[in-house]
N, C-alpha and C. Protein backbone atom coordinates (compact mmCIF):
# COMPACT_ATOMS: atom_id res chain seq x y z
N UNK A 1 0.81 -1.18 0.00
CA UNK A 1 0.00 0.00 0.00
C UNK A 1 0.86 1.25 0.00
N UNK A 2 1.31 0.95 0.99
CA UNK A 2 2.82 2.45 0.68
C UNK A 2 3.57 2.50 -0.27
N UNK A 3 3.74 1.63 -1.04
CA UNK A 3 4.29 1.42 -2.37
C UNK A 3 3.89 2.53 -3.52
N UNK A 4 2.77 1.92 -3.25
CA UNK A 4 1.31 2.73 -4.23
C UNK A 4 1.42 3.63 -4.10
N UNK A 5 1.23 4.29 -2.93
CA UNK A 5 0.86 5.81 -2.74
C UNK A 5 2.56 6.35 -2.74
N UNK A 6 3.68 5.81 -2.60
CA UNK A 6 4.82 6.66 -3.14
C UNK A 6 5.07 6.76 -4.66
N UNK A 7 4.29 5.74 -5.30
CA UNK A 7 4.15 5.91 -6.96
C UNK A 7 3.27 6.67 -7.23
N UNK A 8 2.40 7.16 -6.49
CA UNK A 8 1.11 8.22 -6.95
C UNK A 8 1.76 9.23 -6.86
N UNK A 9 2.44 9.45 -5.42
CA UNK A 9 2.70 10.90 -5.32
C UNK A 9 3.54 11.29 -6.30
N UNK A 10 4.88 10.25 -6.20
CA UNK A 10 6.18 10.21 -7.56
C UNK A 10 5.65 10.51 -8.73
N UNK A 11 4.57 10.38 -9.04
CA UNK A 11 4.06 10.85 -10.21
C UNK A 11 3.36 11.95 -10.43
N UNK A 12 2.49 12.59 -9.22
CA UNK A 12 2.32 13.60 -9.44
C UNK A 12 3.42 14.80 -9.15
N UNK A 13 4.32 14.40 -8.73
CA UNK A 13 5.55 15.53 -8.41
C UNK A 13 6.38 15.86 -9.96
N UNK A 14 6.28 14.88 -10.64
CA UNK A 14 7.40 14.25 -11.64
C UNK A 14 8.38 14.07 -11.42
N UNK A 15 8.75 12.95 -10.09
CA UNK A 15 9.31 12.43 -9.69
C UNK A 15 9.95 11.18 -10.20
N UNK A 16 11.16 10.49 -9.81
CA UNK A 16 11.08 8.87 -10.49
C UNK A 16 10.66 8.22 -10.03
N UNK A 17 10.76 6.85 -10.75
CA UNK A 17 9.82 6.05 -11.09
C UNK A 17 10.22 4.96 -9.92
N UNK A 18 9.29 4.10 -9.55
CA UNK A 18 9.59 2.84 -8.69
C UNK A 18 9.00 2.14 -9.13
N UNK A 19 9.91 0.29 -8.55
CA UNK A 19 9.01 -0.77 -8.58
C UNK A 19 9.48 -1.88 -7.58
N UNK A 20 8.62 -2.65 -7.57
CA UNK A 20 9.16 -3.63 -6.56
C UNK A 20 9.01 -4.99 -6.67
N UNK A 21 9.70 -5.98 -6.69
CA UNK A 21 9.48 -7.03 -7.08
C UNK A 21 10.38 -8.47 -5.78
N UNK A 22 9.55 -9.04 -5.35
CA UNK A 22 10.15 -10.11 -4.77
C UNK A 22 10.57 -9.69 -3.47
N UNK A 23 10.09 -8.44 -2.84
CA UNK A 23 10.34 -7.76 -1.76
C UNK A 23 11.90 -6.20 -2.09
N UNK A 24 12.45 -6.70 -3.56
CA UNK A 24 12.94 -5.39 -3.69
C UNK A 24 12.44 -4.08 -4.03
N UNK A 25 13.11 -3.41 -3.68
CA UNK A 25 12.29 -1.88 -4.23
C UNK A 25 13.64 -1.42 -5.17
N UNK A 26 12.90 -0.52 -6.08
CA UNK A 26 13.81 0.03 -7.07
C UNK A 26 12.98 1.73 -7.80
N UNK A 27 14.10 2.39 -7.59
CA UNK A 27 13.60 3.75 -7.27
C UNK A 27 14.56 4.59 -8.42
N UNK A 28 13.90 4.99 -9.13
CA UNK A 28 14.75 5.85 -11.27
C UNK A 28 15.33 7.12 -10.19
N UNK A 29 16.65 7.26 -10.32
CA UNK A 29 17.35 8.71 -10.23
C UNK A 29 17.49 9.64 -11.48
N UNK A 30 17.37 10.58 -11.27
CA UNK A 30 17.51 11.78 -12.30
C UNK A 30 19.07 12.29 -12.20
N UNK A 31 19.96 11.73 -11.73
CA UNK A 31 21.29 12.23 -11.49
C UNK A 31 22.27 11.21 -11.74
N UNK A 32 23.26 11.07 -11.98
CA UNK A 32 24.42 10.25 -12.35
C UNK A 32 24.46 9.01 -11.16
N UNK A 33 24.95 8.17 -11.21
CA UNK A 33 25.72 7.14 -10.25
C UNK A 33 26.20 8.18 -8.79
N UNK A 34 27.24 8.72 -9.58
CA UNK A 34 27.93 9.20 -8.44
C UNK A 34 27.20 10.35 -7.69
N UNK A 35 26.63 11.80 -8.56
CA UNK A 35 25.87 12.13 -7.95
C UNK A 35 24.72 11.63 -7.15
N UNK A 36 23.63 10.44 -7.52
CA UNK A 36 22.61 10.01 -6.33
C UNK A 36 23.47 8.97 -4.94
N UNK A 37 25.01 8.71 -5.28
CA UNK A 37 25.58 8.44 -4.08
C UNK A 37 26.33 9.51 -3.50
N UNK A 38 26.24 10.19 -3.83
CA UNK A 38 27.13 11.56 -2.99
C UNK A 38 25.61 11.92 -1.78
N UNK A 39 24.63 12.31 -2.49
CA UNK A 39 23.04 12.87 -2.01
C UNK A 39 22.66 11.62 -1.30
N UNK A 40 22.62 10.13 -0.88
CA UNK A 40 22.61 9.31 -0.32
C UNK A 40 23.34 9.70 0.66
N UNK A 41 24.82 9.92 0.99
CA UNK A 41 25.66 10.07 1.69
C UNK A 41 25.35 11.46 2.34
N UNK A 42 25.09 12.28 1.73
CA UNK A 42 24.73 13.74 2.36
C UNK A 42 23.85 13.75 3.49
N UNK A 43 22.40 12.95 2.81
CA UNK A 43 21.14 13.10 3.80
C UNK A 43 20.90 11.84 4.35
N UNK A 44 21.99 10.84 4.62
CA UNK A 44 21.61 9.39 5.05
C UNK A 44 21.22 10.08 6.64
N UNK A 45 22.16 10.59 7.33
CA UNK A 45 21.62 10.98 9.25
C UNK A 45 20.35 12.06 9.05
N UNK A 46 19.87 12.55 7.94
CA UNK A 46 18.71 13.55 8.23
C UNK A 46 17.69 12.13 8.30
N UNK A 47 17.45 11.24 7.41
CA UNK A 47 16.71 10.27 7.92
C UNK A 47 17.07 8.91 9.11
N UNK A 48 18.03 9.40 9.91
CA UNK A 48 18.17 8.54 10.54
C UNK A 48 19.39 7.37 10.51
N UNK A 49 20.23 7.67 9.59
CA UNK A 49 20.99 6.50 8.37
C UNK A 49 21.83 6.62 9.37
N UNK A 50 23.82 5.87 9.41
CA UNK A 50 24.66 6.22 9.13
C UNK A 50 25.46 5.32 8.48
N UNK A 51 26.18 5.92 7.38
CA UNK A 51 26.43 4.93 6.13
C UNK A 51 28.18 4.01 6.33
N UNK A 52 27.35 3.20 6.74
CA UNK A 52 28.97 2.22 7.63
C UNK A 52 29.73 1.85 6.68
N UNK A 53 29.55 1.63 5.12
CA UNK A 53 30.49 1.49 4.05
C UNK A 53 30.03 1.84 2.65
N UNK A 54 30.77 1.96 1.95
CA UNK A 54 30.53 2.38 0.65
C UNK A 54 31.57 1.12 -0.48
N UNK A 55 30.90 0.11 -1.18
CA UNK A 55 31.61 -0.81 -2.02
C UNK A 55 31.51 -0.13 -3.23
N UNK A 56 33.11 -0.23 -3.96
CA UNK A 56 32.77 0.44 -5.40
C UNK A 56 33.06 -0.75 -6.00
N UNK A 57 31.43 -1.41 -7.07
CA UNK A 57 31.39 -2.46 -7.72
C UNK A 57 32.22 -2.48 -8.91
N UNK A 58 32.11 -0.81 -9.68
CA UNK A 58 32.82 0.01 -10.68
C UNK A 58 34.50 -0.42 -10.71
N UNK A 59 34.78 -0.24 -9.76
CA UNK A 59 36.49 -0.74 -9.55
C UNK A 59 36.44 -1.89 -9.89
N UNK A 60 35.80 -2.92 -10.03
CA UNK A 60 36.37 -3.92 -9.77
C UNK A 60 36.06 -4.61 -11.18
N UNK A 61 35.37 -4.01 -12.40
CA UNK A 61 35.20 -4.58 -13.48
C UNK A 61 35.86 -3.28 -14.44
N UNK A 62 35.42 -3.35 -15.90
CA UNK A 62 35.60 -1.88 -16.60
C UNK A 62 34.80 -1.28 -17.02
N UNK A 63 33.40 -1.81 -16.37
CA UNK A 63 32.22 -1.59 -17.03
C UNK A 63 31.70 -0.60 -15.92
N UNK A 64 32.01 0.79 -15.79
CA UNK A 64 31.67 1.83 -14.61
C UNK A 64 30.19 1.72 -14.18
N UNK A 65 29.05 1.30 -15.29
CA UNK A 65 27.90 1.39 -14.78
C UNK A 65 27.30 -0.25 -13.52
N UNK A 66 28.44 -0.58 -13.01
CA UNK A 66 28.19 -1.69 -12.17
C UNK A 66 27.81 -0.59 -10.82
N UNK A 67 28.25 0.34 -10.24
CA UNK A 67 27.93 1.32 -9.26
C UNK A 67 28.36 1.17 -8.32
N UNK A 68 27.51 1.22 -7.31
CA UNK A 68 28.33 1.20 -6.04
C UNK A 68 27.12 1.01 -5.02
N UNK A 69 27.80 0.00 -3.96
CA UNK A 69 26.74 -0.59 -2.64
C UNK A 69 26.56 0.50 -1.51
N UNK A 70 26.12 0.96 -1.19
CA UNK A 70 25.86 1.27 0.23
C UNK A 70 25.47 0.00 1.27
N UNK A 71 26.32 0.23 2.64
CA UNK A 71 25.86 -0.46 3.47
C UNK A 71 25.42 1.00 4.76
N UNK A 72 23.45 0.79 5.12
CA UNK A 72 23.56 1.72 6.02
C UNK A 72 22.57 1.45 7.38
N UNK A 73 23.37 1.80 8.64
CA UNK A 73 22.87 1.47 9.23
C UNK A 73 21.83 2.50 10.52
N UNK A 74 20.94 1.75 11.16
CA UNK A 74 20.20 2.83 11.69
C UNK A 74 19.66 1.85 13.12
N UNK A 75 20.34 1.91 14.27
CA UNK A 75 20.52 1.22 15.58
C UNK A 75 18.86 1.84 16.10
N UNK A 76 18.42 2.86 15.96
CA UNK A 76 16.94 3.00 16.77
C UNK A 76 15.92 1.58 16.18
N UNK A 77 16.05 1.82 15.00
CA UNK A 77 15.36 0.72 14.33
C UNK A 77 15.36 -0.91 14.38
N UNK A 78 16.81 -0.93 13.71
CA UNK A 78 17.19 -1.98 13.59
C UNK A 78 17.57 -3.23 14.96
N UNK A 79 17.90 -2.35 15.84
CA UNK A 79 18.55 -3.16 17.08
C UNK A 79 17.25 -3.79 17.42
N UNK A 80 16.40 -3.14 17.64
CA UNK A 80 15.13 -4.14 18.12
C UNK A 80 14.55 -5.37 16.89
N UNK A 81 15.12 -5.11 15.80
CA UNK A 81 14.39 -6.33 14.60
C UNK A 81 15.53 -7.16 15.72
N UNK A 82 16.65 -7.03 15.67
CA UNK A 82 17.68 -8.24 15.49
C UNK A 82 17.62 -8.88 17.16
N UNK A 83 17.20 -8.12 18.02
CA UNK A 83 16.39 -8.67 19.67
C UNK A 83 15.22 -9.93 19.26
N UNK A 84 14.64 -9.35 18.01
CA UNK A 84 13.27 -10.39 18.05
C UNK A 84 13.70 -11.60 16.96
N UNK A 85 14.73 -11.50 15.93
CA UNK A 85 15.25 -12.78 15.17
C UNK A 85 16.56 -13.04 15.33
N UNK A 86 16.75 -14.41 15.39
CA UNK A 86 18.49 -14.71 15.31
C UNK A 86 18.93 -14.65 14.41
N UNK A 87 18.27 -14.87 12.88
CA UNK A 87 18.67 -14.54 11.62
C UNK A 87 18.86 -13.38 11.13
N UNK A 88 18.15 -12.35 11.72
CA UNK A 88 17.89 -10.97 10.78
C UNK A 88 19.17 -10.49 10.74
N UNK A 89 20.00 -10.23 11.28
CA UNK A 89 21.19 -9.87 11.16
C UNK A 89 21.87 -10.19 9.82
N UNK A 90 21.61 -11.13 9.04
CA UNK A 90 22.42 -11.19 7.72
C UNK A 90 21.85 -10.45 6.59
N UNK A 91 20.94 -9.78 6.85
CA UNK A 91 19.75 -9.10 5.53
C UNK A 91 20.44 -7.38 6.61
N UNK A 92 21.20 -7.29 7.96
CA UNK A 92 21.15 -5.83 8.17
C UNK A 92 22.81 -5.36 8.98
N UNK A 93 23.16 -4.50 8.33
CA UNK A 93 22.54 -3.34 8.15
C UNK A 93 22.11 -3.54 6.57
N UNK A 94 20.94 -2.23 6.09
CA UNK A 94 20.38 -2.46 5.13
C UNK A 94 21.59 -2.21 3.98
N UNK A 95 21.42 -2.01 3.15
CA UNK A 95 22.10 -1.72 1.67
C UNK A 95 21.09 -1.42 0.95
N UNK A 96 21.74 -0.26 -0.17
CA UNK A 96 21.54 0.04 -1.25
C UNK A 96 22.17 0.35 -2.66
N UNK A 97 21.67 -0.55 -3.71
CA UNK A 97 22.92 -0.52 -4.47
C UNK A 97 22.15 0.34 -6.03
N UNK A 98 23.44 0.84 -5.92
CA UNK A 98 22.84 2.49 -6.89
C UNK A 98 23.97 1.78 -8.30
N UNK A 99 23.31 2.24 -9.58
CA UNK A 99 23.80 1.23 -10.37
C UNK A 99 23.08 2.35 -11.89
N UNK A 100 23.79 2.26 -12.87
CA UNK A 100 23.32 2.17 -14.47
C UNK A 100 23.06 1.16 -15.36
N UNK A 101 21.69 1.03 -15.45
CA UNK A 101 21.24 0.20 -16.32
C UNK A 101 21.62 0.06 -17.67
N UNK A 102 21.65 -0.64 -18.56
CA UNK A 102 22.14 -1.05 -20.29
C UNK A 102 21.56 0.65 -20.70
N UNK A 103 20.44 0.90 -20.52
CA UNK A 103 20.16 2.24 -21.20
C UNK A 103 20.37 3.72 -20.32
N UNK A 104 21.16 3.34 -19.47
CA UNK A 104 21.96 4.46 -18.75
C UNK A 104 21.02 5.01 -17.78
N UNK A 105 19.77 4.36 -17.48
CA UNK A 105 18.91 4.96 -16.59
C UNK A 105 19.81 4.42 -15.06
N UNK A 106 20.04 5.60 -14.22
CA UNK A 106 20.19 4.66 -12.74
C UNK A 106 19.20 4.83 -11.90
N UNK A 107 19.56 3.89 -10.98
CA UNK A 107 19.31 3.07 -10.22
C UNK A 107 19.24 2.67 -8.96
N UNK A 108 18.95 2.89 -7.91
CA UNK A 108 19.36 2.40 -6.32
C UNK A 108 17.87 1.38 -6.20
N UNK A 109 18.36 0.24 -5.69
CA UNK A 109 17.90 -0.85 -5.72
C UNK A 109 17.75 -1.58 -4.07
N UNK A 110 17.17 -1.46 -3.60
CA UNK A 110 17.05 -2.13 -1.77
C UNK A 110 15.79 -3.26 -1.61
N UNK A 111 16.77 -4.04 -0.78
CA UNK A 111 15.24 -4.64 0.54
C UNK A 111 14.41 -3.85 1.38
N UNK A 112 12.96 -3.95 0.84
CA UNK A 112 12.42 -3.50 1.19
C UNK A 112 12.15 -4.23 3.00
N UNK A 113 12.73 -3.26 3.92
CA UNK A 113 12.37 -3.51 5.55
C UNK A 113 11.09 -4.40 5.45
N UNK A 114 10.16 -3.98 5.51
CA UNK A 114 9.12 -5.33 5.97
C UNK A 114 9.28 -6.82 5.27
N UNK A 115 9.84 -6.34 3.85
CA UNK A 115 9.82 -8.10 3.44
C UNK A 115 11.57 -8.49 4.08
N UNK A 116 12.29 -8.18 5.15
CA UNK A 116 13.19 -8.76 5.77
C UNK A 116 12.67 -9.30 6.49
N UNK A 117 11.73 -7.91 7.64
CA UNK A 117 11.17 -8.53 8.66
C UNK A 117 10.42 -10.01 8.29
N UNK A 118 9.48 -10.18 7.25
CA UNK A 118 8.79 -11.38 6.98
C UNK A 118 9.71 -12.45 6.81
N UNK A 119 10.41 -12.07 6.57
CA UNK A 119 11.61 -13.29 5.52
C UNK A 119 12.05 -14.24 7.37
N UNK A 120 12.24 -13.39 8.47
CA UNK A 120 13.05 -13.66 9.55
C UNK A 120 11.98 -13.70 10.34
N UNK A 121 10.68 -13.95 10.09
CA UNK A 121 9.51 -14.25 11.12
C UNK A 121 9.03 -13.55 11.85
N UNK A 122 9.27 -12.50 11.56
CA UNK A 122 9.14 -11.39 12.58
C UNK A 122 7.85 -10.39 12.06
N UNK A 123 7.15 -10.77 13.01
CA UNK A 123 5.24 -9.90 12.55
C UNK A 123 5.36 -8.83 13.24
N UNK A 124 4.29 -7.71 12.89
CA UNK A 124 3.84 -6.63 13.47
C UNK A 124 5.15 -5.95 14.12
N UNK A 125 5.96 -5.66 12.88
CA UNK A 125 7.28 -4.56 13.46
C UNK A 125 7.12 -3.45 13.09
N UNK A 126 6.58 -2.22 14.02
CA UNK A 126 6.71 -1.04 13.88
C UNK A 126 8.37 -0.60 13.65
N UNK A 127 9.23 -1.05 13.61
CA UNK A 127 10.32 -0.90 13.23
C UNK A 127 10.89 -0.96 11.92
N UNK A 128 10.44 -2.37 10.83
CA UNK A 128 10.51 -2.31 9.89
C UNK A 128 9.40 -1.32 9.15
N UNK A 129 8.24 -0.77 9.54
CA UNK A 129 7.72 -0.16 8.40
C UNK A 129 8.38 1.39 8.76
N UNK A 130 8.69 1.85 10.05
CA UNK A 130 9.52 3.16 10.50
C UNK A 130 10.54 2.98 9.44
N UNK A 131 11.97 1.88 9.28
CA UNK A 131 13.07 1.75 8.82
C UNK A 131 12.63 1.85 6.91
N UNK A 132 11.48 1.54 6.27
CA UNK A 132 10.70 1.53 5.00
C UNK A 132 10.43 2.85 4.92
N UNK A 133 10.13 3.60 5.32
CA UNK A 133 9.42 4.86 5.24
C UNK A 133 10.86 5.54 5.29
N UNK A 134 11.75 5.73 6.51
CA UNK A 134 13.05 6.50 6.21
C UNK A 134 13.54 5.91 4.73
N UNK A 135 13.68 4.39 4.41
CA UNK A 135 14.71 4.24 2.97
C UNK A 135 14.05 4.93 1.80
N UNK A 136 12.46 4.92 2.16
CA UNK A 136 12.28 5.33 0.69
C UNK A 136 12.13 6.82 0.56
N UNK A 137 12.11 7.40 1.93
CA UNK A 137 12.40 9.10 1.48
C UNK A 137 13.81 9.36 1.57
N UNK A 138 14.66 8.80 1.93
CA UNK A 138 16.11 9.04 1.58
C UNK A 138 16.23 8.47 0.31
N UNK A 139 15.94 7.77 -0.31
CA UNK A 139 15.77 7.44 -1.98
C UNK A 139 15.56 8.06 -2.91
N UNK A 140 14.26 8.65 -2.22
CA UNK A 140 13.57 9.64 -3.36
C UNK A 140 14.50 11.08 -3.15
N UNK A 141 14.97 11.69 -1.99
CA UNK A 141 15.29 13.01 -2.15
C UNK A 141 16.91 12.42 -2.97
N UNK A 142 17.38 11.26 -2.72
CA UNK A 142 18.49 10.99 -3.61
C UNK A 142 18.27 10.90 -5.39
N UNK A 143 16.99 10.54 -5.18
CA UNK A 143 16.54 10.41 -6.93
C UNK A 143 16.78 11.91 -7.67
N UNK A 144 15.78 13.11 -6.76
CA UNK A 144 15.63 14.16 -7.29
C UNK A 144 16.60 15.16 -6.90
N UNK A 145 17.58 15.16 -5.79
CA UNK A 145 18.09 15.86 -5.29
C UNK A 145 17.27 16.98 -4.27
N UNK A 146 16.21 16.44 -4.27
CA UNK A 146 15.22 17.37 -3.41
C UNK A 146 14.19 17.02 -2.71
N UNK A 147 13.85 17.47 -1.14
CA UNK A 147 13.02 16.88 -0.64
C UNK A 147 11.65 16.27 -0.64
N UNK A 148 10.94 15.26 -0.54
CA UNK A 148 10.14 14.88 -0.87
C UNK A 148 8.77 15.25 0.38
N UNK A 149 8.01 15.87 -0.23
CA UNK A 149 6.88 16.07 1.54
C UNK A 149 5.77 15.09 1.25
């Protein structure tokens, strides 16, 4: 349902585009690779983030549009998923991996928080849909470079 209504609004803003499939979310930037990871990195603590690593996938092939991982983490949230599963810990801290597609559109690509929580048994977490709501407005103001209300 929140899905929906961040594609309604994304669209009436002329915003980018999302989709989600298999519990990922995937969110169209209007800015380069490096620019929507610089603006990731900028406003990760206004939503709560702090970005514990940065993998450059780019280095490691010659094909630059492979991008680059974020790993980010957010202890208000998260510490209580990983109190209620012994597993959740390998799906967190979250990541997001920001990337150029064959037709140069990019990309930041994440697990969507509640389908972790589901994945690790874990019902009725006001934590994962809190930790969903921060990724996807730190997404979107990374898409556009500008805040999303």
């Amino acid at each position: 349902m929140k899905l929906l209504l961040t594609l309604l609004v994304a669209g009436m803003f002329n915003a980018p585009t999302a989709w989600s499939a298999a519990g990922l979310v995937s969110v169209a930037s209007q800015n380069d690779v490096q620019r929507t990871v610089d603006l990731l990195k900028q406003k990760a603590k206004t939503f709560g983030f702090e970005v514990v690593l940065v993998l450059d996938n780019a280095s490691k092939t010659k094909d630059k549009k492979h991008g680059k991982l974020l790993l980010l983490d957010n202890p208000k949230h998260e510490w209580p998923l990983l109190s209620k599963s012994d597993t959740i810990g390998v799906d967190l801290p979250l990541k997001v991996l920001t990337f150029a597609d064959k037709e140069g559109q990019v990309w930041m690509t994440y697990m969507d928080p509640r389908s972790i929580a589901a994945r690790h048994n874990v019902s009725d977490s006001d934590e994962a849909e809190k930790l969903a709501d921060a990724l996807s407005s730190l997404t979107l103001v990374a898409a556009t470079g500008k805040r999303q209300n």
